[in-house]
Protein backbone atom coordinates (compact mmCIF):
# COMPACT_ATOMS: atom_id res chain seq x y z
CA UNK A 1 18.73 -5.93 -10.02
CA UNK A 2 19.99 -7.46 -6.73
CA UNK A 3 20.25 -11.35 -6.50
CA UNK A 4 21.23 -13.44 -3.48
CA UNK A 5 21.55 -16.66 -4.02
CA UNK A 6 22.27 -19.62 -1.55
CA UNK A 7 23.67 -16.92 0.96
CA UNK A 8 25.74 -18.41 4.30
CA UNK A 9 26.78 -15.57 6.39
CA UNK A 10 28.07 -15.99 9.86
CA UNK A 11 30.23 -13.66 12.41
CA UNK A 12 32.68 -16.48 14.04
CA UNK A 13 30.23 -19.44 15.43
CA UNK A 14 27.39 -16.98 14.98
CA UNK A 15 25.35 -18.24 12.00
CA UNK A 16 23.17 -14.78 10.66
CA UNK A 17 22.12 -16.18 7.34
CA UNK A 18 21.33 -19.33 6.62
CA UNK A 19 21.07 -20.21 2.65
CA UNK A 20 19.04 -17.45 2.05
CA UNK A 21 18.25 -16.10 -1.45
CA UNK A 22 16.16 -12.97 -2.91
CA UNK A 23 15.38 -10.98 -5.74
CA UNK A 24 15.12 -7.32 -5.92
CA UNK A 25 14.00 -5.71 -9.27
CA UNK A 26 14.86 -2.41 -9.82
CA UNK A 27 12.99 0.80 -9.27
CA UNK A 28 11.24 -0.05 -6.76
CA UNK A 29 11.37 1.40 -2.78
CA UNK A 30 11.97 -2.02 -0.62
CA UNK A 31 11.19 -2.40 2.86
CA UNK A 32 13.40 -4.10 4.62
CA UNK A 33 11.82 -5.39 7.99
CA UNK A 34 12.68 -7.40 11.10
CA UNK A 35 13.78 -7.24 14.89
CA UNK A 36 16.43 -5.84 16.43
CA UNK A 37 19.68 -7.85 15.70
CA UNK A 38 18.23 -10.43 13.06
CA UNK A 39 21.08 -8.81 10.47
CA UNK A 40 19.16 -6.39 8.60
CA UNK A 41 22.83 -4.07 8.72
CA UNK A 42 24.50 -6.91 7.90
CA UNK A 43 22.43 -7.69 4.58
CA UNK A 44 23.01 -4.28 3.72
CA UNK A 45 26.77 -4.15 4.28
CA UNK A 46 27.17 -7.43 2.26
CA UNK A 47 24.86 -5.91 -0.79
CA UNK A 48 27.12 -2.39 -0.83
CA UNK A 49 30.15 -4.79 -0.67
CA UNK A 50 31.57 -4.29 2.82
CA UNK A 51 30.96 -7.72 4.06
CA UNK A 52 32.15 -11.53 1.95
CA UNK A 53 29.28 -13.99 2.16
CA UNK A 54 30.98 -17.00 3.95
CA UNK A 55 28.67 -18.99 1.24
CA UNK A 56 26.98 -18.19 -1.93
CA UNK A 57 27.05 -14.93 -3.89
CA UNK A 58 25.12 -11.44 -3.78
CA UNK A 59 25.07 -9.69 -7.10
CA UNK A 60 24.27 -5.89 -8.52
CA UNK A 61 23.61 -5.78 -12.00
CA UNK A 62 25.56 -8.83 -11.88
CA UNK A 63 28.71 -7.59 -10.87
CA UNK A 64 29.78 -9.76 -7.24
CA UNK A 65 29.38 -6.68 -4.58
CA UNK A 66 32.34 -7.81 -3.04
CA UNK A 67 34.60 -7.77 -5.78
CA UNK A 68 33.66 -3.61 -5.52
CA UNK A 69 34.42 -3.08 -9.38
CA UNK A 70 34.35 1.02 -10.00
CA UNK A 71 31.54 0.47 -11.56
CA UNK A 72 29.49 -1.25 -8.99
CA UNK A 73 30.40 1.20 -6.46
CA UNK A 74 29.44 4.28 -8.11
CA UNK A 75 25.95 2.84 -8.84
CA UNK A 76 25.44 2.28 -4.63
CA UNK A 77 25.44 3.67 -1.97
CA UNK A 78 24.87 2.90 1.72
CA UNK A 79 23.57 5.64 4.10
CA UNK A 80 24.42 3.67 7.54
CA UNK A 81 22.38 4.30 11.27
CA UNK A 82 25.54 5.97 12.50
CA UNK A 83 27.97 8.12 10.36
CA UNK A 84 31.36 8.80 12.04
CA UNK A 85 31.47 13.04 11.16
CA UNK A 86 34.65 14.81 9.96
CA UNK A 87 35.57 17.30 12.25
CA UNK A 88 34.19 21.11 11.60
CA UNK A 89 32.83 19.96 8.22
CA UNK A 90 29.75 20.92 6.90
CA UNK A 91 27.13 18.68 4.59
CA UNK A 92 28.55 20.75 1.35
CA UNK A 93 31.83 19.67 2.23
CA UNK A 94 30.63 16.28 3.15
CA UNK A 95 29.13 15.98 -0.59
CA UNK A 96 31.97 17.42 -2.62
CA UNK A 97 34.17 15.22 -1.43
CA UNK A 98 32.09 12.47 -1.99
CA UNK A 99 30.92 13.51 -5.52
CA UNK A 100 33.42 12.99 -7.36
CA UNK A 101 33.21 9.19 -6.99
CA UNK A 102 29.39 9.64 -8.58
CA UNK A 103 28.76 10.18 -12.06
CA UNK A 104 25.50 11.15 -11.64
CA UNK A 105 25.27 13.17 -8.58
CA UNK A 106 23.76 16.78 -8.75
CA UNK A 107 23.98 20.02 -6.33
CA UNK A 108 20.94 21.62 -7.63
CA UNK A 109 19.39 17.68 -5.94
CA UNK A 110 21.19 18.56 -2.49
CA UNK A 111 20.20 21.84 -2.20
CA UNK A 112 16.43 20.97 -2.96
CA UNK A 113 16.70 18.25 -0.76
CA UNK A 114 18.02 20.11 2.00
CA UNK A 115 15.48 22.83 1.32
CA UNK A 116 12.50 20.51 1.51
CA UNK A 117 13.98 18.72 4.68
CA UNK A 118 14.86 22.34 6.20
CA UNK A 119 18.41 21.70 6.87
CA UNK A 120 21.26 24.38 6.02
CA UNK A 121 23.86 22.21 4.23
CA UNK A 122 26.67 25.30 4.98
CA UNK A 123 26.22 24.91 8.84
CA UNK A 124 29.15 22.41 10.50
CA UNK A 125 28.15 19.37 11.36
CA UNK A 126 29.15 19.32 14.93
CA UNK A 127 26.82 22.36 15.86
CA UNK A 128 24.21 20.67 13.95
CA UNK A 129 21.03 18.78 16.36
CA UNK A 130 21.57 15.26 15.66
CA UNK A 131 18.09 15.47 13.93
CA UNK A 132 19.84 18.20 11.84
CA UNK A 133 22.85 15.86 11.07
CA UNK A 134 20.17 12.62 9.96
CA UNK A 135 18.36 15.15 7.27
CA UNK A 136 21.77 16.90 5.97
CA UNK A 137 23.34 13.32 5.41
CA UNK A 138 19.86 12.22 4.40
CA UNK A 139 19.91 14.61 1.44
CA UNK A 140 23.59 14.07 0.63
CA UNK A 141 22.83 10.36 0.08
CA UNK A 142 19.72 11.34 -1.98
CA UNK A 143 21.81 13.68 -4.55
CA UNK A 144 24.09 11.77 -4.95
CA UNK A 145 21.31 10.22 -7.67
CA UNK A 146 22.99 6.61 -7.37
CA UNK A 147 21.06 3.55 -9.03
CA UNK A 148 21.01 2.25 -5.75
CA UNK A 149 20.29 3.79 -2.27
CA UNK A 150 20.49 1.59 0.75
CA UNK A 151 19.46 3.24 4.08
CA UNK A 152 19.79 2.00 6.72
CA UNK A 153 17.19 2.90 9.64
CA UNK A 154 17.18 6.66 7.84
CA UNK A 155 14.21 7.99 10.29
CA UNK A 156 16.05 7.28 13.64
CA UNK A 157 16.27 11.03 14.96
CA UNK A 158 13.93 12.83 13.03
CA UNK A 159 11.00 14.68 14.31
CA UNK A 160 7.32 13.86 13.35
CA UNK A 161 7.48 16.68 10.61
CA UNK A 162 10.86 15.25 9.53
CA UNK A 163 9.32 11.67 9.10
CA UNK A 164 6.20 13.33 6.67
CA UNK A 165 8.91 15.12 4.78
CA UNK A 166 11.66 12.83 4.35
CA UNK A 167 8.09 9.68 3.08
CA UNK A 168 7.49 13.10 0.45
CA UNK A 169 10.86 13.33 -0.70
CA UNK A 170 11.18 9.94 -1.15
CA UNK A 171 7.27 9.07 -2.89
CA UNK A 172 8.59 11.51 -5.54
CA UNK A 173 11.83 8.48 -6.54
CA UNK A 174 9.65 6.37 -7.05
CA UNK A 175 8.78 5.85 -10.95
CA UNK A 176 12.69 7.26 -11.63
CA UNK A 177 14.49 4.03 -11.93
CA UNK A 178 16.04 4.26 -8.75
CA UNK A 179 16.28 1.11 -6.32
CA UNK A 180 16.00 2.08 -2.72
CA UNK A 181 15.87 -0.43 0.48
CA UNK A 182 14.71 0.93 3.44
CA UNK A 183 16.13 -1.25 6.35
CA UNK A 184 13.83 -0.88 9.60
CA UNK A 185 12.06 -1.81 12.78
CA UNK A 186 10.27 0.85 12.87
CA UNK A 187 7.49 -0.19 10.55
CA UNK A 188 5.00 2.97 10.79
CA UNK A 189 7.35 5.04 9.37
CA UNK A 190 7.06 3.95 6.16
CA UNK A 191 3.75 2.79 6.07
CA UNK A 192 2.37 3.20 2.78
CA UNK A 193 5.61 4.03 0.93
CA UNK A 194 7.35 0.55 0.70
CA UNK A 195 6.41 -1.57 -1.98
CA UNK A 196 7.67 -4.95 -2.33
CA UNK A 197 8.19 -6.37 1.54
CA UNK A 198 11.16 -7.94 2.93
CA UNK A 199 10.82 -9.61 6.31
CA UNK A 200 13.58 -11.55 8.15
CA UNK A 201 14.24 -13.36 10.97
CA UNK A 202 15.91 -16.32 12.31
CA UNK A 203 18.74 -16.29 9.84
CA UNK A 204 15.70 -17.05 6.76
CA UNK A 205 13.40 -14.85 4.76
CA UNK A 206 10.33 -15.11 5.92
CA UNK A 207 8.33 -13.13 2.98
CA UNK A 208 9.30 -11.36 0.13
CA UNK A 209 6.32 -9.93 -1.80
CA UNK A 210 4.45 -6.96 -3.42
CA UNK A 211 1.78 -5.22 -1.56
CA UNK A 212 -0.36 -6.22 -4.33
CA UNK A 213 0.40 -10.18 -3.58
CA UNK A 214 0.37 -9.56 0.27
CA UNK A 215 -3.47 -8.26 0.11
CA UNK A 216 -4.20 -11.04 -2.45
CA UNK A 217 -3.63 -13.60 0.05
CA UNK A 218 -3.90 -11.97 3.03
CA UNK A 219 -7.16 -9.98 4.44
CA UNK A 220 -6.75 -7.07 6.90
CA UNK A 221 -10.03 -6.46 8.75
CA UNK A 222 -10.72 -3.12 10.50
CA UNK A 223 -12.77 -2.67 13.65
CA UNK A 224 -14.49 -5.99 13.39
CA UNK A 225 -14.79 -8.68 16.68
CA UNK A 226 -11.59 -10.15 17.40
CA UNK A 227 -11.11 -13.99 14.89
CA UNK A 228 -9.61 -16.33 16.84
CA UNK A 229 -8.49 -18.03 13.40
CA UNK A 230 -6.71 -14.83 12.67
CA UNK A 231 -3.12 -14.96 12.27
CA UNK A 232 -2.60 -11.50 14.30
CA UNK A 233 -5.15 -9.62 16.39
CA UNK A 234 -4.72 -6.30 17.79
CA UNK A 235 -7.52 -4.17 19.90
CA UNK A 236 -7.72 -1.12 17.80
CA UNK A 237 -10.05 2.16 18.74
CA UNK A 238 -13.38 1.00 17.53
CA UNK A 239 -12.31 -2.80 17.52
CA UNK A 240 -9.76 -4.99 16.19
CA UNK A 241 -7.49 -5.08 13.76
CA UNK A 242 -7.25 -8.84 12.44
CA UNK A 243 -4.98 -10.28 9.65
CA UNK A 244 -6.52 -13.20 8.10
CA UNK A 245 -6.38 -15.43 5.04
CA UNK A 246 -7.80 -13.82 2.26
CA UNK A 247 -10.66 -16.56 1.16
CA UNK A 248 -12.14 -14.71 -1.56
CA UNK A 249 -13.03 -11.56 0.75
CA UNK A 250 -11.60 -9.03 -1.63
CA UNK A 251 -9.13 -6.55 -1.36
CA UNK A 252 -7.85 -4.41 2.04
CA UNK A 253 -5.73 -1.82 2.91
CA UNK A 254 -2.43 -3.06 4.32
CA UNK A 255 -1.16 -2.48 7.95
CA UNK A 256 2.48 -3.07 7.42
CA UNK A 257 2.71 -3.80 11.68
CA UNK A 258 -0.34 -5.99 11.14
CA UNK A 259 1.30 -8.29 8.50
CA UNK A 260 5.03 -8.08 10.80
CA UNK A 261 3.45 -8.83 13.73
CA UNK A 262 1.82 -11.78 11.97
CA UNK A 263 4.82 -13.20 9.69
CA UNK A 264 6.47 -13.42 12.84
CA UNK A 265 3.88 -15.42 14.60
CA UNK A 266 2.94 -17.77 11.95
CA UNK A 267 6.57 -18.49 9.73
CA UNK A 268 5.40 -21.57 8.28
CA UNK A 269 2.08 -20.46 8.05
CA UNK A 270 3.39 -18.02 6.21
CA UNK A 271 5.47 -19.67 3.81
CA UNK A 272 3.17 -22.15 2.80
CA UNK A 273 0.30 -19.66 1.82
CA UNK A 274 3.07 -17.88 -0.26
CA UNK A 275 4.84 -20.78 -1.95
């Protein structure tokens, strides 16, 4: 389990987190959603241990990240946006060196991962498309089987074909134990994949909650006239896509932009149909 409690994080003057505090159980595949620059990477780094909280405390398993005890760090592992290469290595060389460090880690997982995500793990990184690199060090962080996998925008640079295998490979995690947060902006990727929701912005948490609770209280209507007592409207083929509060109108079938474009709107609103 990951707790944050109380959290103060700032970079010099610049405040990023403002006595926040979550919960993530384990085994499940988190998404982790918000603008550009609201400190998504940042919540990451702190939870793999790179970063000190200037305030409060961020716990694995309820070891402090920061302290980076051997045993916390071989049970996570952060796949960041950008990955500074080693020269004229390839991904097999990338992931022995790295394996070592992680008790459970398994070839046979890299070279099925690589297989489904049609990468060739012998081939040097620095001939590789940088499409080619994301998948290779995509399936590197996957074998390396840790407790915890924390990726960081992983679909940046893959194709269409890419995205629909890399949501595959990661569907068939889920139900293994394995905690994974996806951190993103770009929320149709893994539409339909992420279950619970993590939204942030403005240096708070604006919602974290199951996809069950989310289309408890909220109702996402399909093609109907546009409410103007929705909380996000959208003009959709056929008609709009509104996000409303769920007054005893049953269940729906989630649009994760739908509910980000409307947490963003409506914060407080937000909060207080949560709470």
């Amino acid at each position: 389990m990951i707790e944050i409690k109380d959290l103060l994080f700032a970079y010099g003057k610049k405040s990023v987190f403002d006595n926040i505090s979550l919960r993530l159980e384990s085994g499940a595949v988190y998404g982790l959603l918000g603008e550009n620059g609201v400190g998504k990477t940042t919540l990451l780094k702190i939870v793999s241990g790179l970063l000190r909280p200037t305030l409060g405390c961020c716990r694995v398993d309820g070891e402090e990240c920061f302290d980076r005890a051997p045993s916390f760090l071989q049970s996570v592992f952060l796949l960041p946006d950008e990955v500074p290469l080693p020269d004229n290595a390839t991904p097999d060389a990338f992931f022995n060196d790295l394996a070592p460090f992680y008790p459970k880690q398994s070839g046979e997982m890299l070279r099925n991962m690589a297989k489904e995500l049609q990468v060739d793990t012998s081939v040097k990184f620095n001939v590789m498309s940088f499409g080619q690199q994301k998948k290779a060090l995509l399936a590197c962080a996957m074998a390396l089987n840790t407790d915890y996998l924390l990726l960081d925008e992983p679909t940046n640079g893959l194709d269409i074909p890419s995205k629909a295998d890399f949501r595959r490979l990661l569907s068939d995690r889920i139900g293994q134990g394995q905690t994974i947060v996806i951190s993103t902006h770009q929320v149709k990727d893994v539409e339909n994949l992420i279950d619970p929701i993590i939204i942030i912005s403005n240096n708070s948490v604006l919602l974290n909650a199951s996809v069950e609770r989310i289309t408890e209280k909220l109702y996402f209507e399909y093609g109907g006239e546009q409410h103007p007592e929705a909380l996000y409207s959208e003009m959709m083929p056929g008609g709009y896509l509104n996000v409303l509060v769920n007054n005893g109108m049953g269940e729906s079938q989630i649009s994760i932009e739908g509910l980000f474009n409307a947490v963003l709107r409506n914060a407080a609103t937000i909060k207080n149909i949560f709470d």
